[in-house]
PDB file of N, CA and C in Angstrom:
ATOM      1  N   UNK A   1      15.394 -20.874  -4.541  1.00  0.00           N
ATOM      2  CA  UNK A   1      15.580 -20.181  -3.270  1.00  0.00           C
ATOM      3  C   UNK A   1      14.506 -19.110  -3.130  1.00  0.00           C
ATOM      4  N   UNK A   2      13.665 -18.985  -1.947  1.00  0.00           N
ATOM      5  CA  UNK A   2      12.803 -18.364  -1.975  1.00  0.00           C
ATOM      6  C   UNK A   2      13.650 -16.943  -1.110  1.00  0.00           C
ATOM      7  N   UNK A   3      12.500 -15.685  -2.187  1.00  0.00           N
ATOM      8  CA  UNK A   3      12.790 -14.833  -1.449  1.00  0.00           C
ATOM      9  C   UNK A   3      12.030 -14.101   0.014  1.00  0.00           C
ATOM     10  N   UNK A   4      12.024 -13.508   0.975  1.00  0.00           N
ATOM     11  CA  UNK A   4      11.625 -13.358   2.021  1.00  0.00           C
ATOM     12  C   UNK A   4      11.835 -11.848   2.434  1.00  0.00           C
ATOM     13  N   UNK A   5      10.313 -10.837   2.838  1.00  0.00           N
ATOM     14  CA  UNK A   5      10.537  -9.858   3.711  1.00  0.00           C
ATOM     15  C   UNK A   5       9.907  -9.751   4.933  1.00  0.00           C
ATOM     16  N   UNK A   6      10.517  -8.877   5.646  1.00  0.00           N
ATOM     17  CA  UNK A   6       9.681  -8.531   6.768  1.00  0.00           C
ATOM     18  C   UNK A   6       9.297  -7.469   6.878  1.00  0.00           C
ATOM     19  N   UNK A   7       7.839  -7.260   7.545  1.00  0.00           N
ATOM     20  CA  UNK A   7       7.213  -5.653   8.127  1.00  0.00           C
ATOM     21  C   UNK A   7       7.202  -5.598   9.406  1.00  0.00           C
ATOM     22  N   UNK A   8       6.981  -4.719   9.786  1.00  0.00           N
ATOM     23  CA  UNK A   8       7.016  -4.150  11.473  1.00  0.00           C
ATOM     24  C   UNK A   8       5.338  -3.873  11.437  1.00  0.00           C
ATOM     25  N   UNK A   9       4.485  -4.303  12.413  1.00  0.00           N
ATOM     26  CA  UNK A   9       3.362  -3.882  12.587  1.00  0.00           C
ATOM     27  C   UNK A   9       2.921  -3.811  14.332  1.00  0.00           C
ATOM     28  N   UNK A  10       2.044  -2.800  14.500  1.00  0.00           N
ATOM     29  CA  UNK A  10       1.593  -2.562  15.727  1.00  0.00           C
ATOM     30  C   UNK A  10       0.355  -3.239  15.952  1.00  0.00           C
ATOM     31  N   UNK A  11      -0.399  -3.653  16.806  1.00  0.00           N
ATOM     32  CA  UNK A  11      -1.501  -3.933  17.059  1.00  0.00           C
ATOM     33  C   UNK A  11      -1.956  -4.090  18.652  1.00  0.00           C
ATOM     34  N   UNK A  12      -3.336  -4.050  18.824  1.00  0.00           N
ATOM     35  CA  UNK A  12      -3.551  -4.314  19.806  1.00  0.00           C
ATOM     36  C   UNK A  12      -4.781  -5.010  20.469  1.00  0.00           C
ATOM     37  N   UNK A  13      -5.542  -5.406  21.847  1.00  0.00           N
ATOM     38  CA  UNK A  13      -6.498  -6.483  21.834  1.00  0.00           C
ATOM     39  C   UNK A  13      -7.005  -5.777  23.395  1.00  0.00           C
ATOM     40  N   UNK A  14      -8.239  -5.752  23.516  1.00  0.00           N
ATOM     41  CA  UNK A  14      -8.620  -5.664  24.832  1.00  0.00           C
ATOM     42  C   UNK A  14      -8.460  -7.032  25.713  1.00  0.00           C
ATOM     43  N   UNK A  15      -8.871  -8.191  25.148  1.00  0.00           N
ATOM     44  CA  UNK A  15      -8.623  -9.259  25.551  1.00  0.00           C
ATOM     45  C   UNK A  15      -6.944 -10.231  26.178  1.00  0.00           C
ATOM     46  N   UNK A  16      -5.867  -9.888  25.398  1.00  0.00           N
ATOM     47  CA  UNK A  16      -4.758 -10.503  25.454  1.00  0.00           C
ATOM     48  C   UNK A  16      -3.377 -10.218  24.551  1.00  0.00           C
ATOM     49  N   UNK A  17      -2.330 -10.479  24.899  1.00  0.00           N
ATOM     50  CA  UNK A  17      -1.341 -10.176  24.232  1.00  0.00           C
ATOM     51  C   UNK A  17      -1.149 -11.324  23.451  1.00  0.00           C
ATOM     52  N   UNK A  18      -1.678 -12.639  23.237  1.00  0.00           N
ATOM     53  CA  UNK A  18      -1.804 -13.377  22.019  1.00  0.00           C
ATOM     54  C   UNK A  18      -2.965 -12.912  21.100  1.00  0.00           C
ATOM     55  N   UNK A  19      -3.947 -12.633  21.735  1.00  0.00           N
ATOM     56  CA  UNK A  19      -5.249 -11.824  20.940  1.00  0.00           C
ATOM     57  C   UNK A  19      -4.942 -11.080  20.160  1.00  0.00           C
ATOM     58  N   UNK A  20      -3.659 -10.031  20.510  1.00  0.00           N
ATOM     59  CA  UNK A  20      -3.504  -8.644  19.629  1.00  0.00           C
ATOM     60  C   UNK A  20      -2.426  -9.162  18.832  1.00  0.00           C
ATOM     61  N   UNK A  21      -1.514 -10.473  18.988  1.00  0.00           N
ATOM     62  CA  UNK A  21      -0.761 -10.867  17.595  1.00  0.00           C
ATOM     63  C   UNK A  21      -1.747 -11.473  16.806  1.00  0.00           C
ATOM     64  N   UNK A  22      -2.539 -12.227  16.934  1.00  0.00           N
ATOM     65  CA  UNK A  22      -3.924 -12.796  16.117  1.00  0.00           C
ATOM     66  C   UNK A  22      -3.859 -11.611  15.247  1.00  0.00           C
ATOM     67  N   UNK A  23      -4.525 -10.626  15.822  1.00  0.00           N
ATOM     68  CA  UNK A  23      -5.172  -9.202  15.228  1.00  0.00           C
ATOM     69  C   UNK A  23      -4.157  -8.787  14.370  1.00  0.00           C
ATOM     70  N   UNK A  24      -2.776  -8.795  14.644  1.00  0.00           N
ATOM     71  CA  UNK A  24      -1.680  -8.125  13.788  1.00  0.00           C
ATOM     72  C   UNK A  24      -1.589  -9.294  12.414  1.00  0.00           C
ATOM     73  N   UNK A  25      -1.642 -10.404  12.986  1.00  0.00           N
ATOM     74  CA  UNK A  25      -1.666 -11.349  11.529  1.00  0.00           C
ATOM     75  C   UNK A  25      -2.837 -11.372  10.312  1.00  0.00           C
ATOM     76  N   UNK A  26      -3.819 -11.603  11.439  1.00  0.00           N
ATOM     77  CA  UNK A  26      -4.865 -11.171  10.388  1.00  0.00           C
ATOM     78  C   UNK A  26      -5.331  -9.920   9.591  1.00  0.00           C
ATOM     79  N   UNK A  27      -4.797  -9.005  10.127  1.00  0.00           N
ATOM     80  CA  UNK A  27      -5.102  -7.359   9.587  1.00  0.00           C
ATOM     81  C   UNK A  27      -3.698  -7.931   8.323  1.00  0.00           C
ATOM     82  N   UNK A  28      -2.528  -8.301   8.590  1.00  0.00           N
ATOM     83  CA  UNK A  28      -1.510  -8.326   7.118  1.00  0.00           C
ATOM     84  C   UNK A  28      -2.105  -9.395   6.586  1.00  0.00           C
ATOM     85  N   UNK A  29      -2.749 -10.014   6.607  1.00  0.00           N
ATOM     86  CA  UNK A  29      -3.350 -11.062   5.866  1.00  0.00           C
ATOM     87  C   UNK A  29      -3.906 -10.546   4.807  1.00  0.00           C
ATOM     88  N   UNK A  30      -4.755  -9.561   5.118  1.00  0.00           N
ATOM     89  CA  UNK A  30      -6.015  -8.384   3.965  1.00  0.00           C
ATOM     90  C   UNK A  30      -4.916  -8.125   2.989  1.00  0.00           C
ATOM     91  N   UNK A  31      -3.729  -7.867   2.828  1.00  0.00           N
ATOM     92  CA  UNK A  31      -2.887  -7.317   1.865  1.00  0.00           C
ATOM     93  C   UNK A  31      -1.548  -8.253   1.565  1.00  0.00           C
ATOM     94  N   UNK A  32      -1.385  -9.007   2.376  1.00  0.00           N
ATOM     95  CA  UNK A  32       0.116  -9.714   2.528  1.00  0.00           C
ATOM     96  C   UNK A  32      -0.604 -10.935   1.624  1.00  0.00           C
ATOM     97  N   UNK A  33       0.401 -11.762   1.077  1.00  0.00           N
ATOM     98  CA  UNK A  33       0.309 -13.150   0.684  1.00  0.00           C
ATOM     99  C   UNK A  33       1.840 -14.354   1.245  1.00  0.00           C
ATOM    100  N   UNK A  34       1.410 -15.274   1.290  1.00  0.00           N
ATOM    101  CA  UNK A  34       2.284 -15.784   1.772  1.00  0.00           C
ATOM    102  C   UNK A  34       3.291 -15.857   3.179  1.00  0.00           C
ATOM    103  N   UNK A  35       2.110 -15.726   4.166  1.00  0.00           N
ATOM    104  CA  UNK A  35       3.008 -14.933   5.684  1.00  0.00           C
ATOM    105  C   UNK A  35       3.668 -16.438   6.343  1.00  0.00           C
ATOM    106  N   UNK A  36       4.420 -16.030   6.622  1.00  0.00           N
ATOM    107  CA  UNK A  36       5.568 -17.607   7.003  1.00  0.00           C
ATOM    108  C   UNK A  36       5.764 -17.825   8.166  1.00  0.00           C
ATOM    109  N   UNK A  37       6.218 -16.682   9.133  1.00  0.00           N
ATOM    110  CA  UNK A  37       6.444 -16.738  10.137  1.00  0.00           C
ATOM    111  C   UNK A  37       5.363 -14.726  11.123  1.00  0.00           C
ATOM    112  N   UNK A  38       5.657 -15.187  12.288  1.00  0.00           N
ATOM    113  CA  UNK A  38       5.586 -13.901  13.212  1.00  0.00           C
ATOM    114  C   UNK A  38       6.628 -13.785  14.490  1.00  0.00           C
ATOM    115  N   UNK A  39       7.018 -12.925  14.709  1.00  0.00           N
ATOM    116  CA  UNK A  39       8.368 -12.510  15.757  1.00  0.00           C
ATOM    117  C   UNK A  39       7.423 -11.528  16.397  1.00  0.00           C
ATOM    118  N   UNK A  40       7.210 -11.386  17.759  1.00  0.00           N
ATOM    119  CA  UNK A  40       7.075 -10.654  18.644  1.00  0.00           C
ATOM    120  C   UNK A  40       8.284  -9.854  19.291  1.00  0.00           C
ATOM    121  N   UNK A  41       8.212  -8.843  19.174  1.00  0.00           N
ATOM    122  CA  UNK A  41       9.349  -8.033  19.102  1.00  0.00           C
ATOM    123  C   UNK A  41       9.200  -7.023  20.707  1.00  0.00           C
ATOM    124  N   UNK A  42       7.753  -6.411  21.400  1.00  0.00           N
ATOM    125  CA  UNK A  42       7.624  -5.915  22.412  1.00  0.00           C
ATOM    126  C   UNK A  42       6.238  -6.325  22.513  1.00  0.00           C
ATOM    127  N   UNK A  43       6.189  -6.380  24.051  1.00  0.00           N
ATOM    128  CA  UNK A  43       4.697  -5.858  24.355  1.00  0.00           C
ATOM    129  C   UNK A  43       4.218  -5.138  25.648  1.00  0.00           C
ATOM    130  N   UNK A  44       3.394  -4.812  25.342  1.00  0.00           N
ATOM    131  CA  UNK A  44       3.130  -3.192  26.698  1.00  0.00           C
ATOM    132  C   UNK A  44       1.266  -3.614  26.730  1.00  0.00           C
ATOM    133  N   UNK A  45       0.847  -2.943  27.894  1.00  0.00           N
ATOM    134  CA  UNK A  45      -0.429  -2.652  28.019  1.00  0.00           C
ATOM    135  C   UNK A  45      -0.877  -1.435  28.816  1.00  0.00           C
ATOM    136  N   UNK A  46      -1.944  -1.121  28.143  1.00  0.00           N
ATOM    137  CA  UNK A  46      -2.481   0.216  29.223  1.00  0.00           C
ATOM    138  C   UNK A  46      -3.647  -0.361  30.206  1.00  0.00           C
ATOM    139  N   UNK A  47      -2.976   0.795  30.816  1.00  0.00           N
ATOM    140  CA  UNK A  47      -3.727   0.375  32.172  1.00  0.00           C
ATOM    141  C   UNK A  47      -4.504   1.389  32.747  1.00  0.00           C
ATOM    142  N   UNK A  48      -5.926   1.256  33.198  1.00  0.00           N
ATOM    143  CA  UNK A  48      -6.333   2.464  33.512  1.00  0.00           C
ATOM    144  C   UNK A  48      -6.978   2.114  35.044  1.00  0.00           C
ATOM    145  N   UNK A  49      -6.792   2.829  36.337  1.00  0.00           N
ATOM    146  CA  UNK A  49      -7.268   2.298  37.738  1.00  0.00           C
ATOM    147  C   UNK A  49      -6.135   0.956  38.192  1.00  0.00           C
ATOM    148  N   UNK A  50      -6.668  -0.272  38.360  1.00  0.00           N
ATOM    149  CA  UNK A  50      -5.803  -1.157  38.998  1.00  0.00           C
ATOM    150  C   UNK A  50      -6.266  -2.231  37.556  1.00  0.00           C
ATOM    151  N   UNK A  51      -7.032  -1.902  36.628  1.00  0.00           N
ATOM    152  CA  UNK A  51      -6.981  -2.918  35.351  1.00  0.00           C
ATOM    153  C   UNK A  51      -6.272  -2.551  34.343  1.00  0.00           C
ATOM    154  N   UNK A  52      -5.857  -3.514  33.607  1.00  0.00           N
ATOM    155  CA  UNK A  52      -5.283  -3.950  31.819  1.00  0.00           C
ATOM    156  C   UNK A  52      -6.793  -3.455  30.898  1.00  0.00           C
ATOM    157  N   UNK A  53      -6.463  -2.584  30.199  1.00  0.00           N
ATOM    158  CA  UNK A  53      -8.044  -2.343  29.852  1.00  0.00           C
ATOM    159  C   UNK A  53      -7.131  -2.549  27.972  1.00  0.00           C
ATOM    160  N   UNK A  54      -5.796  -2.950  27.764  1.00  0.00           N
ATOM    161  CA  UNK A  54      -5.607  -2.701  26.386  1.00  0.00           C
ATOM    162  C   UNK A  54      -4.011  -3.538  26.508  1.00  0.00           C
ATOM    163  N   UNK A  55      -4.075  -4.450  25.416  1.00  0.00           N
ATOM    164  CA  UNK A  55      -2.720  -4.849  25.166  1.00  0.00           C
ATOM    165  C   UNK A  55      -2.480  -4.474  23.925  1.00  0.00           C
ATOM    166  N   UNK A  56      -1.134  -4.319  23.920  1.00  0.00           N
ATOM    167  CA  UNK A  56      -0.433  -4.325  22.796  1.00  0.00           C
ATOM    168  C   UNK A  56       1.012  -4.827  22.376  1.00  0.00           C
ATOM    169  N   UNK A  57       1.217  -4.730  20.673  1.00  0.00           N
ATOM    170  CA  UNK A  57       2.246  -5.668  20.978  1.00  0.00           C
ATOM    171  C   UNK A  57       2.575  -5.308  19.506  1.00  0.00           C
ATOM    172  N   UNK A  58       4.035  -5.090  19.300  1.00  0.00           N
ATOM    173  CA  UNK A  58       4.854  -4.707  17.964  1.00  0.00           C
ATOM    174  C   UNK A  58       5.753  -6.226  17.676  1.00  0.00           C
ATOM    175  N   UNK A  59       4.822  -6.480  16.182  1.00  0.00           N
ATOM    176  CA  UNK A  59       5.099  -7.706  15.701  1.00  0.00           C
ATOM    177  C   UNK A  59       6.639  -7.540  14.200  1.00  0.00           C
ATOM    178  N   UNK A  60       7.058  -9.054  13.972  1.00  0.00           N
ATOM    179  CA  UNK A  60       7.508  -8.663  12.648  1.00  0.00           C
ATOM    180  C   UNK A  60       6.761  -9.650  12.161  1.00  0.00           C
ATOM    181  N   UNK A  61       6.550  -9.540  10.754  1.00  0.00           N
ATOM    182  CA  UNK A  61       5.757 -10.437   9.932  1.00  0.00           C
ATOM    183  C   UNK A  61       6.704 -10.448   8.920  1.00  0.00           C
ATOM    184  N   UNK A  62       6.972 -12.160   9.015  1.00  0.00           N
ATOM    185  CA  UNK A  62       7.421 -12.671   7.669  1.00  0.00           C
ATOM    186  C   UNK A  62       7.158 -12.473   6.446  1.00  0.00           C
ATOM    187  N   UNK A  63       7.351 -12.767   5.228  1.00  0.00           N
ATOM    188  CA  UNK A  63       5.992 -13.646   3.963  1.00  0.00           C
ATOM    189  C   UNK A  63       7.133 -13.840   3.329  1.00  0.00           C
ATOM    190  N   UNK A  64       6.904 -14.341   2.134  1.00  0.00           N
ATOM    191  CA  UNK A  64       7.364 -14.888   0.507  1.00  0.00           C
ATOM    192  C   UNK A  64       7.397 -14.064  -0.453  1.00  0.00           C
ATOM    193  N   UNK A  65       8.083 -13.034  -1.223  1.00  0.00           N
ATOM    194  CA  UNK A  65       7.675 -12.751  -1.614  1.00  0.00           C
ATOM    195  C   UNK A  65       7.594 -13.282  -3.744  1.00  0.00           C
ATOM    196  N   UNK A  66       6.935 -13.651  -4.114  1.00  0.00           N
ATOM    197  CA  UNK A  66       6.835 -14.169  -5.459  1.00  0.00           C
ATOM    198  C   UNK A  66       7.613 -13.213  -6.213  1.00  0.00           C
ATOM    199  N   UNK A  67       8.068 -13.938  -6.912  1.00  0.00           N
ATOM    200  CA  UNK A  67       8.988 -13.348  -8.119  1.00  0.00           C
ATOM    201  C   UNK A  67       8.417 -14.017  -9.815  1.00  0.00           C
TER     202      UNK A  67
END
C-alpha cells in the first residue's frame, strides 16, 4: 500500500491559468519525487486597465512518498 501526501502551492503565469499549473508542477518537481496527481483548488487573475496581465492559481500536489 502506497503511502501518499499532499502540498498546497501557489503559482502563477502571464500567459494562462493552465500555464501557471504547468509552473506549479514543475517548480515541485525540483524537490518532490514521485508527483501522482494535481487538484486545482482556486484561481484568480490580476488585472491591470481592461487586461489579464497575471494568472494565478492555488494547486494541491499529490506524490508517493517512499518508505
Amino acid at each position: 500500500m502506497a503511502t501518499m501526501k499532499v502540498i498546497e502551492l501557489m503559482a502563477n503565469s502571464e500567459k494562462s491559468w493552465e500555464d501557471a499549473v504547468k509552473n506549479a508542477v514543475k517548480t515541485a518537481a525540483k524537490s518532490v519525487q514521485n508527483i501522482r496527481s494535481v487538484y486545482v483548488k482556486d484561481q484568480t487573475a490580476h488585472v491591470t486597465g481592461e487586461e489579464i496581465t497575471d494568472y494565478r492559481v492555488i494547486v494541491k500536489v499529490t506524490f508517493e512518498v517512499k518508505s
